[in-house]
Structure formats: structure tokens, C-alpha cells
Protein backbone atom coordinates (compact mmCIF):
# COMPACT_ATOMS: atom_id res chain seq x y z
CA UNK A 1 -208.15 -2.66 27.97
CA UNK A 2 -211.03 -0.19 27.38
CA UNK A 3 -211.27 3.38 27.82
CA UNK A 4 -213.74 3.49 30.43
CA UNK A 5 -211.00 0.75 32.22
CA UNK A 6 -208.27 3.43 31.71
CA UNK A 7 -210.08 6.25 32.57
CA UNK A 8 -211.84 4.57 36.59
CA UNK A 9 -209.98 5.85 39.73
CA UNK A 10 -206.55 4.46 40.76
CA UNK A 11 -206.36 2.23 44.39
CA UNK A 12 -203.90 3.53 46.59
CA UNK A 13 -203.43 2.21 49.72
CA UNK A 14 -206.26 -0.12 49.22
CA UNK A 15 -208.78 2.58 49.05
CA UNK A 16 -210.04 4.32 45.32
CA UNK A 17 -208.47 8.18 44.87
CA UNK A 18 -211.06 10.36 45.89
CA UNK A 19 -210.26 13.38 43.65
CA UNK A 20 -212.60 13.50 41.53
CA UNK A 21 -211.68 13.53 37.20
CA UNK A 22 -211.06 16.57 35.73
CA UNK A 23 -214.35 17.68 33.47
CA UNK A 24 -212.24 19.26 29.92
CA UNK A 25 -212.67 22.62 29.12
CA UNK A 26 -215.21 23.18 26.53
CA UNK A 27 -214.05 24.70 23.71
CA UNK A 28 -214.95 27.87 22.18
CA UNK A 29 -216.50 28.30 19.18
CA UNK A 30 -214.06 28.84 16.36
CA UNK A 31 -212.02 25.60 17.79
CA UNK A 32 -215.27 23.68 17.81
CA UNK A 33 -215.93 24.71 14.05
CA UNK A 34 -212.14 24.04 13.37
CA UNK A 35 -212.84 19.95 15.06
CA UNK A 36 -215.77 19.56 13.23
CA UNK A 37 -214.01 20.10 9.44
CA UNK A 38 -213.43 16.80 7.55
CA UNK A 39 -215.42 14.80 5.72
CA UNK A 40 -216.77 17.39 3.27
CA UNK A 41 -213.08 18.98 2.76
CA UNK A 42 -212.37 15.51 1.87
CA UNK A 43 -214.74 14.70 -0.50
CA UNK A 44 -213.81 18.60 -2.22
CA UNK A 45 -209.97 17.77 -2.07
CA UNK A 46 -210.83 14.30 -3.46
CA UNK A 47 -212.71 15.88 -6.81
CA UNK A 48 -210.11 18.26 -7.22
CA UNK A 49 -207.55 15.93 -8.91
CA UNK A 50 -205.76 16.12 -11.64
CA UNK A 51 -209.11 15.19 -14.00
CA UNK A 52 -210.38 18.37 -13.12
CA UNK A 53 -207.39 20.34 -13.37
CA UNK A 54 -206.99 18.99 -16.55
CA UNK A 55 -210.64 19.21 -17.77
CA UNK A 56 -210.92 23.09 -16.30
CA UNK A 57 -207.63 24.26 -18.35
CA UNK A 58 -209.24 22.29 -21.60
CA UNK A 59 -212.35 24.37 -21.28
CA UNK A 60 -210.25 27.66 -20.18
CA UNK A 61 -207.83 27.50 -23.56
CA UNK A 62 -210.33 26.17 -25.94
CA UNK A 63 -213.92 28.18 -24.83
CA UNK A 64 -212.48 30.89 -22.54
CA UNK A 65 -215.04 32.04 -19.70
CA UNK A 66 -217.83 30.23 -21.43
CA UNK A 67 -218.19 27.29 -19.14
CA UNK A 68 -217.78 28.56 -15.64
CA UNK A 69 -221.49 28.33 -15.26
CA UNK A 70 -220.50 24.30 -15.17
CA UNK A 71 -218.99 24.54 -12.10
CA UNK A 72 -221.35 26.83 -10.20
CA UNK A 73 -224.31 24.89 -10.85
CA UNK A 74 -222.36 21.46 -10.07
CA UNK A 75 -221.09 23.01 -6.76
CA UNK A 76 -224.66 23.97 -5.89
CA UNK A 77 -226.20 20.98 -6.90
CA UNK A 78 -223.02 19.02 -4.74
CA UNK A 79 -223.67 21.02 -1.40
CA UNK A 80 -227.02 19.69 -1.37
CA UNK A 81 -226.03 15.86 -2.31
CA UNK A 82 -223.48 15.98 -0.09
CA UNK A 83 -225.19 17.01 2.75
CA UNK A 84 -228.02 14.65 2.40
CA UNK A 85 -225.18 12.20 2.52
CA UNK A 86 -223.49 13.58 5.92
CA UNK A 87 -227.21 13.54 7.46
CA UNK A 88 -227.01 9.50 6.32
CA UNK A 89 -223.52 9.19 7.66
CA UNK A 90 -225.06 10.41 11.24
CA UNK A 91 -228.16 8.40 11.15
CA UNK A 92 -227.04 4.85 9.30
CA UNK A 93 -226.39 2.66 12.24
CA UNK A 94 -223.41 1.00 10.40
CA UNK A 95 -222.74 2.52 7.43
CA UNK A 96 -224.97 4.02 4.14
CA UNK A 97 -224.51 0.14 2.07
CA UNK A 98 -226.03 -1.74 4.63
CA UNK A 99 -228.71 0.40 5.70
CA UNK A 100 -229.28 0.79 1.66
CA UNK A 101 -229.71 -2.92 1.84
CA UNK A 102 -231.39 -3.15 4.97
CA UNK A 103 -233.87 -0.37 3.79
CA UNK A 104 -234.38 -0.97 -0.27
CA UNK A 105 -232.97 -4.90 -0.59
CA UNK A 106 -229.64 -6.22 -0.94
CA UNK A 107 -229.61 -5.89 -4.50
CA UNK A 108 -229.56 -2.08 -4.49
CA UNK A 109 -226.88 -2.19 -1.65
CA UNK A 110 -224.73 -4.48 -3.24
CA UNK A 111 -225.25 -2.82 -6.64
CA UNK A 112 -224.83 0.88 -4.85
CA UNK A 113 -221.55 -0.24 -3.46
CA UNK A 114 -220.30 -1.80 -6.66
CA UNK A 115 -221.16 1.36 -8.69
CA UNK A 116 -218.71 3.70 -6.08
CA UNK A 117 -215.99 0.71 -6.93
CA UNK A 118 -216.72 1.54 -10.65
CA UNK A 119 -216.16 5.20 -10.45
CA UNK A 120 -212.91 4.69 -8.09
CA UNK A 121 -211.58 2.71 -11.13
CA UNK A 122 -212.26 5.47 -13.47
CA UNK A 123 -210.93 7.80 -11.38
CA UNK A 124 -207.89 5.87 -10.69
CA UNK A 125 -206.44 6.23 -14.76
CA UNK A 126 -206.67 10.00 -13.97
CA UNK A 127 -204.30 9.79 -10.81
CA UNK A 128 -201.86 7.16 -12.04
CA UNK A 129 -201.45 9.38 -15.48
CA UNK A 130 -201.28 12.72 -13.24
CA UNK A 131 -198.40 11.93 -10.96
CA UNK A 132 -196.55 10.38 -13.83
CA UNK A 133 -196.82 13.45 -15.80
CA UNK A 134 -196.44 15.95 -13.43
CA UNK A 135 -193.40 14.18 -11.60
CA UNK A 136 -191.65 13.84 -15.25
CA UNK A 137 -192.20 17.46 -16.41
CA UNK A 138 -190.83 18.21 -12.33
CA UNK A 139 -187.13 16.15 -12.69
CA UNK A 140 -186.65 16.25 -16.90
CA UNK A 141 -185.35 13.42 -18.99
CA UNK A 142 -187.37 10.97 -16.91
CA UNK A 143 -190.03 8.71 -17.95
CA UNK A 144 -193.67 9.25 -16.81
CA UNK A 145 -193.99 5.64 -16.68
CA UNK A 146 -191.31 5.66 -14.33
CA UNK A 147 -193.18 7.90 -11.97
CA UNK A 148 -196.14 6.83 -12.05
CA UNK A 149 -195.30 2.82 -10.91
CA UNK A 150 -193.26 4.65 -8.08
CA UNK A 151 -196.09 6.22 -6.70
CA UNK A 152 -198.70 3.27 -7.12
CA UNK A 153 -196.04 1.20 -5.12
CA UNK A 154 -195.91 4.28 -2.73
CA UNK A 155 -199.86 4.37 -2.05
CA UNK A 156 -200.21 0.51 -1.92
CA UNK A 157 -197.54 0.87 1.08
CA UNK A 158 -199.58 3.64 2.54
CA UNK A 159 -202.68 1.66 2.85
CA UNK A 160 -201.30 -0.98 4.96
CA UNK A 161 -200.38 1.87 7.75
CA UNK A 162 -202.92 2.28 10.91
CA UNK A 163 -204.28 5.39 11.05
CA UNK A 164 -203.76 6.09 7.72
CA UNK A 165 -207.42 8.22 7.50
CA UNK A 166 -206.97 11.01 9.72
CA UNK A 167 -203.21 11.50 8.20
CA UNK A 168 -204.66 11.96 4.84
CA UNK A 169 -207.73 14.16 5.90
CA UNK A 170 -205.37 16.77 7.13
CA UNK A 171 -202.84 16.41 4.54
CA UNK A 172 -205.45 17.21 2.11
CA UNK A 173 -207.18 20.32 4.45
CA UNK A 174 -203.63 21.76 3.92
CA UNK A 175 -203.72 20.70 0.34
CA UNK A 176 -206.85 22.77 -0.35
CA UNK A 177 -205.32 25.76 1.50
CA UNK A 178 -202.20 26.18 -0.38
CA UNK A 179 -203.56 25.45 -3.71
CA UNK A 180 -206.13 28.42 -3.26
CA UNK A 181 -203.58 31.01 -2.53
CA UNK A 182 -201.71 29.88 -5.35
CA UNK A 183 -204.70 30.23 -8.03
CA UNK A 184 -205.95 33.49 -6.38
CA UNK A 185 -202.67 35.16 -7.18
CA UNK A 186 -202.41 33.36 -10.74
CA UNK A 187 -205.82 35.10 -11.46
CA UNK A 188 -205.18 38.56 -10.83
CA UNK A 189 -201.33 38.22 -12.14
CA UNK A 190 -202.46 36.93 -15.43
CA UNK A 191 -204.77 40.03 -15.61
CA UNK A 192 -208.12 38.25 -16.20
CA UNK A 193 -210.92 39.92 -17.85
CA UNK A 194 -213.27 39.61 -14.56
CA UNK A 195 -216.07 41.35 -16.94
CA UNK A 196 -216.04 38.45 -19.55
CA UNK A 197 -215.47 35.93 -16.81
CA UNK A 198 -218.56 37.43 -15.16
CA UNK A 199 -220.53 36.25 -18.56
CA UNK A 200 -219.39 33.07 -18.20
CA UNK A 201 -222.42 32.54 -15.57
CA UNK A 202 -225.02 32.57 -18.37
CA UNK A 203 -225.42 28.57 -19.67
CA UNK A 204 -224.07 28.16 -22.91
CA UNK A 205 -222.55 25.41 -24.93
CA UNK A 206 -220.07 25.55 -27.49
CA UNK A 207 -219.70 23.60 -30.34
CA UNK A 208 -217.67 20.67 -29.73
CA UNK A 209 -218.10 21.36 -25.78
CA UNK A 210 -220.41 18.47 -25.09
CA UNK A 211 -217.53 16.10 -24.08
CA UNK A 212 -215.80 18.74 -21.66
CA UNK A 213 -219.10 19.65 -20.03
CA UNK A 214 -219.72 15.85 -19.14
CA UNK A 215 -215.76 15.83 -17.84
CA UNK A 216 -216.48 18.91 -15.52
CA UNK A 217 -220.00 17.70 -13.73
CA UNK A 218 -218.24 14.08 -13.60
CA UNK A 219 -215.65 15.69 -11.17
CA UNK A 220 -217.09 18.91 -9.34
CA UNK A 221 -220.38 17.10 -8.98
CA UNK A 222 -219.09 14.09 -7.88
CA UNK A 223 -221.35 10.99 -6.52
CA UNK A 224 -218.84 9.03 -5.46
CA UNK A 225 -217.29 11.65 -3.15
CA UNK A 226 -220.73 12.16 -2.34
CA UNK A 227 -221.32 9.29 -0.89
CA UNK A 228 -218.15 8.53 0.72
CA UNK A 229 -219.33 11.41 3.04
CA UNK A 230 -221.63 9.25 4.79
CA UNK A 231 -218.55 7.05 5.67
CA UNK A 232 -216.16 9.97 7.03
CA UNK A 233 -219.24 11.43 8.71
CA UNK A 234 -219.69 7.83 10.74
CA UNK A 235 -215.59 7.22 11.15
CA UNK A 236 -215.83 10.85 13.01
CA UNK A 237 -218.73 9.70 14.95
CA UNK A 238 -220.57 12.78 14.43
CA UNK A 239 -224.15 13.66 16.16
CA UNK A 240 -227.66 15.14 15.51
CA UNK A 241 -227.50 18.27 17.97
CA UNK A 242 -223.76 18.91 15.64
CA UNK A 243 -225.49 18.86 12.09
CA UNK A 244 -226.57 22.74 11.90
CA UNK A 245 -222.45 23.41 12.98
CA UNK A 246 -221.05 20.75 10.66
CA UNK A 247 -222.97 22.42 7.82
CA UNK A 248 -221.22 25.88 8.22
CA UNK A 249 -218.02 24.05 9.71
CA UNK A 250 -217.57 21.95 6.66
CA UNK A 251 -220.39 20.82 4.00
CA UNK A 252 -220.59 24.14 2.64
CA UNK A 253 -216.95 25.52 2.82
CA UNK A 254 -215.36 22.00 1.83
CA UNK A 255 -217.58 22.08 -1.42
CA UNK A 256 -217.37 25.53 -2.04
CA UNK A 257 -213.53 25.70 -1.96
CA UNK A 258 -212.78 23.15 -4.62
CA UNK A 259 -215.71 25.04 -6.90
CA UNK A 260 -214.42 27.79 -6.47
CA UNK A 261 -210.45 27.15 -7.27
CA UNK A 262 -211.63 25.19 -10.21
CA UNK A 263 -213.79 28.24 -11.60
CA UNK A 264 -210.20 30.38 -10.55
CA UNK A 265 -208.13 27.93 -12.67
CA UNK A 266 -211.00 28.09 -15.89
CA UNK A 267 -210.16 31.91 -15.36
CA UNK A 268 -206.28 31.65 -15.08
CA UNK A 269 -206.22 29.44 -18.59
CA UNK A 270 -209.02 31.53 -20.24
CA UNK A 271 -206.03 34.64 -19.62
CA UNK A 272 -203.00 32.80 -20.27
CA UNK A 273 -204.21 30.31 -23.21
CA UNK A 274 -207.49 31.37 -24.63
CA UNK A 275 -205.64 33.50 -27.30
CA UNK A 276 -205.09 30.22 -28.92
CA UNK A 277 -208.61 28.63 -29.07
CA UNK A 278 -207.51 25.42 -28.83
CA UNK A 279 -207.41 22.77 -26.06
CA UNK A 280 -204.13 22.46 -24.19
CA UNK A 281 -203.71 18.55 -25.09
CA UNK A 282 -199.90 17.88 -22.98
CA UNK A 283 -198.68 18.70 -19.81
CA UNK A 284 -195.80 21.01 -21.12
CA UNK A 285 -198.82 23.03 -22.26
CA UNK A 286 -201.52 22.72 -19.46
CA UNK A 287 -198.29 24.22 -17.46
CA UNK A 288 -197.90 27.24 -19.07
CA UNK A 289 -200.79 28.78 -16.96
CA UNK A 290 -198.58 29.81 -14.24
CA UNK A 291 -195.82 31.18 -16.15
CA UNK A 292 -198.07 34.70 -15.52
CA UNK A 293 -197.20 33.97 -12.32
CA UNK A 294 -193.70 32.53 -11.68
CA UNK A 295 -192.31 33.04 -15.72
CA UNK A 296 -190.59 29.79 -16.58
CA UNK A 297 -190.12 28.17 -12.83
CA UNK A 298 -194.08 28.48 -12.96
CA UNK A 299 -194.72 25.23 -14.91
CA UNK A 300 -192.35 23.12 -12.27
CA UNK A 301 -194.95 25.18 -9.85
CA UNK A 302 -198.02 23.51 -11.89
CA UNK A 303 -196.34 20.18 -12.73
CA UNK A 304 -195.93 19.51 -8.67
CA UNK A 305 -199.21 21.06 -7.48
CA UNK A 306 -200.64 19.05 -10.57
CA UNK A 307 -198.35 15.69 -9.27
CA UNK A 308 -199.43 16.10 -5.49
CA UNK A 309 -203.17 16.89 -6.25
CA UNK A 310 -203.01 13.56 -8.51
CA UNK A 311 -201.05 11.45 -5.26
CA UNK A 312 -202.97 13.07 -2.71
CA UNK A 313 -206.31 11.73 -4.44
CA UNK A 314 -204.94 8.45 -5.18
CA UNK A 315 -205.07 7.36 -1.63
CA UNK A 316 -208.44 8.61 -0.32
CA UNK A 317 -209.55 7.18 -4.18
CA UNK A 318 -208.33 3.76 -3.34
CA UNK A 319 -209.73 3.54 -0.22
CA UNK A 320 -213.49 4.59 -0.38
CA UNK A 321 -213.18 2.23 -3.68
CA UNK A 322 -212.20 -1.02 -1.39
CA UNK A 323 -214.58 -0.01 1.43
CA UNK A 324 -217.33 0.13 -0.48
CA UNK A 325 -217.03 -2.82 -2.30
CA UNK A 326 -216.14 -4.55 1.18
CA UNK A 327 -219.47 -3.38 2.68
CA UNK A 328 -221.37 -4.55 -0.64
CA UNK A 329 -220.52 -7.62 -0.45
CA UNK A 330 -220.78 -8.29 3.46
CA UNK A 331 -217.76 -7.89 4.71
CA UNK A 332 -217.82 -5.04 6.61
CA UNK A 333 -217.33 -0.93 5.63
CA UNK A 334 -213.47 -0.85 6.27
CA UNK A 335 -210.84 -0.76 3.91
CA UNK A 336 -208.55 -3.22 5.75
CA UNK A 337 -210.71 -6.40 5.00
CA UNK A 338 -209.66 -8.59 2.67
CA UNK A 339 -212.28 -7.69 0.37
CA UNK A 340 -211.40 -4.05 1.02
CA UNK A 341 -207.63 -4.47 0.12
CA UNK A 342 -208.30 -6.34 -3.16
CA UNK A 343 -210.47 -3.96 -3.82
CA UNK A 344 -207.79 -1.30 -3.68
CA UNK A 345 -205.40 -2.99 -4.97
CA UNK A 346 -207.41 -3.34 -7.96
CA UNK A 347 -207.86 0.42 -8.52
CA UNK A 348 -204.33 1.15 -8.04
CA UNK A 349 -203.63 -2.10 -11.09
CA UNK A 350 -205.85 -0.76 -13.14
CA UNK A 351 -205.06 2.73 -13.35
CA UNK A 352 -201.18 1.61 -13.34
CA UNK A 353 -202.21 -0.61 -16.18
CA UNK A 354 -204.12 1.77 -18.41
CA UNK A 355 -201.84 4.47 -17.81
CA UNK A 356 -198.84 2.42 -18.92
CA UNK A 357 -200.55 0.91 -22.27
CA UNK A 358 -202.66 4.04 -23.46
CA UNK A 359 -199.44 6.17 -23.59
CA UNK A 360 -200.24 8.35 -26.90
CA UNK A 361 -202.89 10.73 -25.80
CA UNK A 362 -202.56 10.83 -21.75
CA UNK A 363 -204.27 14.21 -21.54
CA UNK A 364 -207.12 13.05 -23.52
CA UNK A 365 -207.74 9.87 -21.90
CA UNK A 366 -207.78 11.88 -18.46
CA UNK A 367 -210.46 13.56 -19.73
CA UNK A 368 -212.30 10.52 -21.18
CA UNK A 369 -211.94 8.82 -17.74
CA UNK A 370 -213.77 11.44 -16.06
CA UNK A 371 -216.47 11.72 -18.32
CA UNK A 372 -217.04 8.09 -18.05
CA UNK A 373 -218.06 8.42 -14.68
CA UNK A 374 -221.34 9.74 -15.46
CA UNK A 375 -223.15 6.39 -16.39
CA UNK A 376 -223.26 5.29 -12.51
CA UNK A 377 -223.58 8.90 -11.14
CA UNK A 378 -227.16 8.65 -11.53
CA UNK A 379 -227.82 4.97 -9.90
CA UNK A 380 -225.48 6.81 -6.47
CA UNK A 381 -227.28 10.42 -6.66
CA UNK A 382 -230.96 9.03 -6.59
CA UNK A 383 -230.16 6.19 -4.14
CA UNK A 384 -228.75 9.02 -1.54
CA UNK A 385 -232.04 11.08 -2.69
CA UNK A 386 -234.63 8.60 -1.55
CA UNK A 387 -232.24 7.08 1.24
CA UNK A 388 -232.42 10.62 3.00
CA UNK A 389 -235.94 10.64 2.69
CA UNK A 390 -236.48 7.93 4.66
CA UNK A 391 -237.99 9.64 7.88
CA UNK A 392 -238.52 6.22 9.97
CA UNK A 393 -234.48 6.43 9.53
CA UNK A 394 -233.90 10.04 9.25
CA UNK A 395 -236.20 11.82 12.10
CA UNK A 396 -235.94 15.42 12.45
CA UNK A 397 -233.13 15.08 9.83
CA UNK A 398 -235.16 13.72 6.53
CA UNK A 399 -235.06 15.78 3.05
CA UNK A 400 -237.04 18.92 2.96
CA UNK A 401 -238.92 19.38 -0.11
CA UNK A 402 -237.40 21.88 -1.45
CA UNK A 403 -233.78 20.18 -0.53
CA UNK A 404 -235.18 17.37 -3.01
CA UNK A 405 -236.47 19.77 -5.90
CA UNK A 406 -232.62 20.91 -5.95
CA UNK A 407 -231.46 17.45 -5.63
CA UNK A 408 -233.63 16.18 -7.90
CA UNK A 409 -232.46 18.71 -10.33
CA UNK A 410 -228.54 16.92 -9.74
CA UNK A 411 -230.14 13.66 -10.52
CA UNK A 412 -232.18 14.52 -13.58
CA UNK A 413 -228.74 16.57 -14.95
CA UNK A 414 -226.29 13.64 -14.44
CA UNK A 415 -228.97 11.07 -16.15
CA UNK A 416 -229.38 13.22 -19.55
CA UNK A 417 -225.47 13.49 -19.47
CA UNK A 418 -225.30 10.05 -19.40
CA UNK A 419 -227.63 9.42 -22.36
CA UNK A 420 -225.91 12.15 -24.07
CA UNK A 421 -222.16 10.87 -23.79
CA UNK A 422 -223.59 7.47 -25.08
CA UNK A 423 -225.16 9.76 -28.20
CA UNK A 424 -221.76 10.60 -28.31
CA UNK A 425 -219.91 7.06 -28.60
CA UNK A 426 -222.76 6.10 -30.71
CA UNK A 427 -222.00 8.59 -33.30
């Protein structure tokens, strides 16, 4: 039965009710801001896994302040992706794959939605690792191994619930909020030199920094979260006359907050670990930042925030990896196709599967995995570029100029990472 069957005037008596519906009350204007939070929050919460945890402690205990200028300029550059992606989400009839190939040829669609599968799988050895590490370090004497096949099983479950979207969007809203308070404290606890933090904003890169640099843009400036956007935008059904409100509601606060905490936890291991000038390489290690904080019960307090940010971004991983490679190859943009669920199944396997057979550096390979998503960020950052510039699509809502000098800026960063991290391998 459909809502505007539910919703017509009851017969009574043989005659239709003649009180007329109730209009609803409109809502005032913090509520309205609060409603239209979501798919930028998401995409924040979904970079801020345990990849970037582990990446920003790295570059706090090895290079101190030096690289917080990494994650202002990737937050920047990701405010502006992602809201060229939300202005997609509102105007793609169906969904930001097909009108890629509707627009630029099935080719690029297919190959756009194959490259956010790519990065989902990349992504995915981060997560499985994290909750297996965390959980272990958590409930001692058991194996990470152990951990992290119960929580694959536990998201595989989770994807076969209805409604399983808007349970994980707020989970993760509340995610963002608790793990902000916690760093914020950390930071001023673990009495932080704010004046050599401050230098920090100044580019510079250290010797040996190269690989740590790529790891950082990989996950604060992050094209696959990017581009998801244009799929939460559409599930939410969001308008043109809400753009200007969405952008202060949630594009700029959802990207800032995750930007921000990471530049909070660069500053909380600069304080606690920098002393040592070398890279926290273990989890027993990366958790003595909140001792500061908490003394020895703070590294349980890391090891779970460090488990549940790893969980939390499993799921929304998994999914926006088996939607998009449903929609590239036809089958529609949901996850629950059965293109859609092999698809996620496929990113949980292999990061259960890496995680379980690269056991002797986890840390490290965490790291690694996040860098590697750099070779496709620059196929997914210039397809959203000239996909928003479309103005027989776009309208009123196509890429300013100087919205695309910014942009372009993101593209042309993420493309000479790339071809440096392959100078890398090479040597």
C-alpha cells in the first residue's frame, strides 16, 4: 500500500471524514540543521579509521608537529571534493555511476565504480587488522586473529539487516562526538607545545616522511568517501533550495571534525612519544598516547576507541564498496543486489584474509594499505571534477571557477603522490 493510500481520508458512514489533515509544524532552524546532518559526517567518520589513527600517531612519534600541515590542506582540499559530490548526489537522477556513464560512456562509469571497489578493498586490511588489535590489547591473552574473524562474521550479519544505513549514520554521528572530547582533553593533559604545533602549518618534509605523507592524504583526503557522498546525499533525498543549509549543516562540519581530531591526535603523540623519534610500530605502543590522560587504564581507553573506530568503518566500508560495484556493472546502486553483496563480501574476505596471513608487521601494513589507495584517487577526484561541471546536469549548481582551481589543486596533489609512491616501490 502506498503512502499517499495511507495518508487519503477515512469513509465513515459511507461518506469521506471531512476534517481536513493536519499540515506539521515546521521546524525551527537549529532542528532543521540537526535533520539535514549525514552524509558528510559519514564520509568524515568513515576516513577516520584506524589507518589514520595509526598513520597520525606514526607521524606524531617519529616527526613531531612537522606534518600537521598534511591534514589541513587535505581537509581543505576534501570540503571542496566533497561538496561537488553532494551537489551530484542532488542532481544525478539515479545515482553518480550511471549518470557518469550516461554523461562520459560506460567505460568511465564502469571503470569509476570499479576504482571505489578497489579502494574499499584497501581499506578493508586496515579495519580487519584494527579491531583485531585493539579488541586483543582490550581482553589480554587473546589472539588478534581471534577478534578480528569475530567481527568480520559480525558485519557480514549486519549487512543482511533492513535499515541497516540510517542505524550506522547515527552510530557514527555519536562516534565522532565522543572521540573529539576524548582527544581535546588528551591534548591539553599531555601538555602540548601549542607554539611548536603552531609551526607545524608551514609544509615541510622529513627525511624518510614520503611514505607517511602519502598514508595521511590517502585517508583525510579521501575519494572514495568522496564519492560515496553523492549516494547518501540521493538515499536522503535531498533538494536544490536545501544545498546552501546542507553546506553549513554538514559538508563543512562533517569534514572539518575528522581533520581536526586527526591534527589533535598528531599533537597528543607529538607530546607523549616524540621524545623518542621513532615511529610507534605496535599497538601496545600507539596506546601509550592516552596514558597522559587516564595513566595505565588509558591504553584499554585507546585500544577500544581504536577497535570501534576500526568496526564502525568496516560496515559503511563494505557497503559503498558493493554498491558501487553493483551500479558499475548494471545492477542497480544498492548494496542488497546480488552483485552488491558479493561485492561486500569480498571486502570483508579479503581484509580477513590479509590480515590473518601478513601477521608480522600489522602496524606497518596498515599503513601500506592506506597509502596504496592513492593510485585510483586520481581517476575518482577528476571524474567528480568534470562531472560537477556539467551545467546541462548541474544548473544553478555547476562548479565555480574558483571551486575548480581548489579542486584541481586535490587532483593534481593525489596524481604526483601516486607517481611518487611508485618512485618509491621502484627503488
Amino acid at each position: 500500500m502506498s503512502k499517499e493510500t495511507l495518508n487519503m481520508p477515512q469513509e465513515l458512514d459511507g461518506r469521506a471524514e471531512s476534517t481536513p489533515p493536519k499540515s506539521p509544524k515546521p521546524r525551527s532552524g537549529i532542528m532543521r540543521h540537526l535533520a539535514l546532518m549525514g552524509p558528510a559526517f559519514v564520509a568524515g567518520a568513515w576516513q577516520f579509521g584506524p589507518g589514520n589513527l595509526t598513520s597520525a600517531v606514526q607521524a606524531g612519534s617519529k616527526y613531531q608537529y612537522t606534518l600537521i600541515w598534511v591534514i589541513i590542506v587535505s581537509t581543505i582540499l576534501m570540503i571542496f571534493i566533497t561538496d561537488m559530490s553532494v551537489r551530484l548526489g542532488i542532481k544525478s537522477p539515479v545515482s553518480l555511476v550511471t549518470t557518469i556513464k550516461d554523461h562520459l560512456g560506460t567505460f568511465w562509469g564502469v571503470l569509476s565504480g570499479i576504482g571505489v571497489f578497489l579502494i574499499t578493498l584497501c581499506f578493508s586490511v586496515g579495519n580487519a587488522i584494527g579491531t583485531g588489535l585493539g579488541l586483543s590489547l582490550v581482553v589480554p591473552h587473546t589472539s588478534p586473529m581471534m577478534w578480528t574473524i569475530i567481527c568480520s562474521i559480525a558485519v557480514f550479519a549486519i549487512l543482511f539487516l533492513k535499515g541497516v544505513y540510517n542505524i550506522v549514520e547515527k552510530a557514527l554521528i555519536i562516534a565522532i562526538a565522543l572521540m573529539s572530547v576524548s582527544f581535546i582533553v588528551s591534548a591539553f593533559i599531555s601538555k602540548a607545545d601549542w607554539a611548536v604545533a603552531a609551526s607545524g602549518v608551514i609544509p615541510t618534509i622529513p627525511d624518510g616522511g614520503w611514505m607517511l605523507v602519502i598514508a595521511l592524504v590517502g585517508t583525510n583526503f579521501s575519494m572514495n568517501a568522496a564519492f560515496y557522498a553523492s549516494y547518501a546525499t540521493k538515499e536522503r533525498n535531498r533538494r536544490e533550495d536545501q544545498y546552501r543549509e546542507i553546506t553549513i549543516a554538514d559538508t563543512v562540519p562533517g569534514i572539518v571534525a575528522p581533520g581536526v581530531m586527526t591534527c589533535l591526535v598528531i599533537i597528543v603523540a607529538a607530546a607523549v612519544l616524540g621524545h623518542t623519534g621513532e615511529a610507534a610500530t605496535s599497538i601496545q605502543s600507539l596506546a601509550t598516547i592516552f596514558e597522559p590522560l587516564a595513566g595505565p587504564v588509558g591504553s584499554y581507553i585507546f585500544s577500544l576507541g581504536f577497535a570501534a573506530s576500526a568496526f564502525s568503518s568496516m560496515i559503511p566500508n563494505a557497503i559503498a564498496g558493493g554498491t558501487a560495484l553493483s551500479d558499475a556493472f548494471g545492477r542497480g546502486p544498492h548494496p542488497s543486489t546480488v552483485v552488491g553483496r558479493i561485492g561486500s563480501t569480498a571486502i570483508l574476505s579479503v581484509g580477513l584474509v590479509v590480515s590473518l596471513v601478513f601477521t608480522s608487521s600489522p602496524v606497518q601494513l596498515i599503513v601500506l594499505a592506506q597509502a596504496l589507495t592513492v593510485f585510483i584517487a586520481p581517476l575518482l577526484c577528476i571524474l567528480i571534477i568534470i562531472m560537477s561541471n556539467k551545467k546541462q546536469l548541474m544548473g544553478s549548481l555547476a562548479t565555480k571557477w574558483w571551486q575548480n582551481s581548489i579542486a584541481l589543486i586535490g587532483f593534481i596533489s593525489v596524481l604526483a603522490l601516486s607517481i611518487r609512491l611508485i618512485i618509491n616501490f621502484a627503488t
